[in-house]
Protein backbone atom coordinates (compact mmCIF):
# COMPACT_ATOMS: atom_id res chain seq x y z
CA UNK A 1 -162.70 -33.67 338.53
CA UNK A 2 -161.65 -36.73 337.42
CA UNK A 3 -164.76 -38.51 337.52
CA UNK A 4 -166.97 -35.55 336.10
CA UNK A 5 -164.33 -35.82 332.84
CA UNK A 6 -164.67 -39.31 332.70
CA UNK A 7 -168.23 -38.71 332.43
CA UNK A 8 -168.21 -36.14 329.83
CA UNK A 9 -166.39 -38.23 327.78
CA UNK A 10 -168.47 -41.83 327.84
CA UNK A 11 -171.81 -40.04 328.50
CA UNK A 12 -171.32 -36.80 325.87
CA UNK A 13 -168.35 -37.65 323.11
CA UNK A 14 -167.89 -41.28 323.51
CA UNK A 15 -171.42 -42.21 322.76
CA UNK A 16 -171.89 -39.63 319.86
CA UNK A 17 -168.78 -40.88 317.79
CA UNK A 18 -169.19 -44.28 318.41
CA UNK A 19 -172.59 -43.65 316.56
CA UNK A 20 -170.77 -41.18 313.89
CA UNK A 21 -168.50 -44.04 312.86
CA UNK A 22 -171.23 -46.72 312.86
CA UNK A 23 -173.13 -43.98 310.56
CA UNK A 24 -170.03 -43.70 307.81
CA UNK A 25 -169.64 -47.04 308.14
CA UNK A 26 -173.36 -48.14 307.05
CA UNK A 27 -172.95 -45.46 304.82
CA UNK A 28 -169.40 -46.89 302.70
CA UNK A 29 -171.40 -50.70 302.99
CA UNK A 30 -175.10 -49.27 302.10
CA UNK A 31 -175.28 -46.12 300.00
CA UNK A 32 -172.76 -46.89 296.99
CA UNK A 33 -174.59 -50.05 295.63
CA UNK A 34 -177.75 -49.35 296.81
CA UNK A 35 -178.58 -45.79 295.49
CA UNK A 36 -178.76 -46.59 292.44
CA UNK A 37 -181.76 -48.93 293.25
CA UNK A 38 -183.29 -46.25 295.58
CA UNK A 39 -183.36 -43.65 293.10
CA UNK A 40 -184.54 -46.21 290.17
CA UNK A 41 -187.20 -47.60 292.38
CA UNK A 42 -188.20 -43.76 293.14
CA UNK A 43 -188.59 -43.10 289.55
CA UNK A 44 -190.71 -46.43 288.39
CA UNK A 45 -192.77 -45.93 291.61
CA UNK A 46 -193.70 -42.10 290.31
CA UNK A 47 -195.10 -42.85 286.89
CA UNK A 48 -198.61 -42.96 288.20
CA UNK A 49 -198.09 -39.56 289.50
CA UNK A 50 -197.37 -38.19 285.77
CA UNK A 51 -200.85 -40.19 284.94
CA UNK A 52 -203.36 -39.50 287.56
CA UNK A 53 -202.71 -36.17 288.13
CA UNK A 54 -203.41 -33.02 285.21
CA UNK A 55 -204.59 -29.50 285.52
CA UNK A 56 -207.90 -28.53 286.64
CA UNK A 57 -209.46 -25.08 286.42
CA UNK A 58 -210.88 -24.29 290.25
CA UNK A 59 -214.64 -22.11 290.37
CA UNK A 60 -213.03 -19.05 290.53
CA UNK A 61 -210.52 -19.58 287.60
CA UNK A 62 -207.42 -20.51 289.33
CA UNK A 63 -205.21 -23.40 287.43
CA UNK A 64 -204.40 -26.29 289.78
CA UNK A 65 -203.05 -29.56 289.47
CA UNK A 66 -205.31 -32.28 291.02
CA UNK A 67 -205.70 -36.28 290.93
CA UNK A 68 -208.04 -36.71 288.14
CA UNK A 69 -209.87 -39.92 288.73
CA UNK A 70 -212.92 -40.91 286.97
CA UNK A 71 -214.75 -41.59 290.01
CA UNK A 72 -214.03 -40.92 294.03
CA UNK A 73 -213.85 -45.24 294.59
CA UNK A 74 -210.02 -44.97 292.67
CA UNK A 75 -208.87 -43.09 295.46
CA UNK A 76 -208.05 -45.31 298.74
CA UNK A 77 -206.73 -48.32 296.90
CA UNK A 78 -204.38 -45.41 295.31
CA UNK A 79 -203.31 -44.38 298.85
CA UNK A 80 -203.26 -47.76 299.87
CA UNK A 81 -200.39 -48.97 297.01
CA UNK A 82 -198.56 -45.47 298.04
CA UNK A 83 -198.88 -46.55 301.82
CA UNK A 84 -197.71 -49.84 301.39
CA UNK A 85 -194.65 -49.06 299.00
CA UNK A 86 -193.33 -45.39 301.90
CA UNK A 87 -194.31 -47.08 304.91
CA UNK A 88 -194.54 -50.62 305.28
CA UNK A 89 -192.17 -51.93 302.91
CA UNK A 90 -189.52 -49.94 303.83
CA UNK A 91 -190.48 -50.85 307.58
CA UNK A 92 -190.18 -54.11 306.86
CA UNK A 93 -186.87 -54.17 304.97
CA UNK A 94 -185.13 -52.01 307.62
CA UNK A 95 -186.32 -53.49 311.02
CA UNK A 96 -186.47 -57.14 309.65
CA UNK A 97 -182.42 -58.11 309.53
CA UNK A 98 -182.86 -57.18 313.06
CA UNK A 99 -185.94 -59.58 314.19
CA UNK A 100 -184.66 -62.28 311.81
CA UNK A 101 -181.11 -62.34 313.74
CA UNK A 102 -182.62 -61.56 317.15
CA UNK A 103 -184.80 -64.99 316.46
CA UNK A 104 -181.51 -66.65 315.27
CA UNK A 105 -179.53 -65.69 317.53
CA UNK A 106 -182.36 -66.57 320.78
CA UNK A 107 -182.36 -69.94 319.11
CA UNK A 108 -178.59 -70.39 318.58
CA UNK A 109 -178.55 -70.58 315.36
CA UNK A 110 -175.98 -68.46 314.44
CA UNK A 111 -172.01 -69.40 315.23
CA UNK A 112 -170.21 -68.39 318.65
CA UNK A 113 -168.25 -65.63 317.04
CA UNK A 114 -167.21 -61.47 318.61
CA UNK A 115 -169.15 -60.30 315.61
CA UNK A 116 -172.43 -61.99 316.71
CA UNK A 117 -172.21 -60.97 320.41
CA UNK A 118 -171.34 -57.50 319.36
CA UNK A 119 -174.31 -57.47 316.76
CA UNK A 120 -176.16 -59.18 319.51
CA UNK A 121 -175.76 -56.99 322.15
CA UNK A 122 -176.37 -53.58 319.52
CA UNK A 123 -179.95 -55.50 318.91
CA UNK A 124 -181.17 -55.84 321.54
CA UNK A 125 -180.11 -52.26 322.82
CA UNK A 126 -182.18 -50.94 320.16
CA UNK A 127 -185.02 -49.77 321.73
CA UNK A 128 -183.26 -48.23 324.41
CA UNK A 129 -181.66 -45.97 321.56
């Protein structure tokens, strides 16, 4: 019994709370200075949208709204600007922290302190997450 509640708790409740307060704690350091920016960089990144795109009247009469580009050759470097700024940016700005320190902290570049063993050892657990 005893070992079957010990598992329960490390394997099933343990685990999930240590995650829920890692969560509200990126949340009190990230989201109050930084949604501001996310929600101005959503707007400015949007204003093509109220450009390129109007109303078009289909064949059989129906209104829709549709890119309207003077030619088809406007298109993929359109998709490409909107792929780079949802995907790979953000990719990058997330996962990088992570590779930069990993790198540092392979090389010893960073000081012998709990913190950096504890961030250390969260790293490189990552993919098994």
């Amino acid at each position: 019994r005893v070992v079957r509640y010990l598992q329960v708790v490390v394997l099933l409740y343990a685990s999930t709370y240590v995650l829920v307060s890692l969560s509200i704690d990126r949340y009190h350091a990230i989201v109050y200075p930084m949604i501001v920016i996310a929600w101005s960089l959503s707007f400015l990144f949007s204003i093509p949208t109220l450009i390129i795109f109007g109303k078009r009247t289909l064949s059989n009469g129906e209104v829709q709204c549709w890119a309207l580009w003077p030619d088809d050759s406007y298109w993929t470097p359109y998709m490409t600007i909107v792929a780079f700024l949802v995907y790979f940016i953000p990719f990058i700005c997330c996962w990088s922290p992570y590779f930069l320190f990993d790198i540092l902290d392979n090389f010893n570049l960073l000081p012998d302190t709990q913190e950096r063993f504890y961030a250390s050892v969260i790293i490189q657990n990552l993919p098994a997450l």
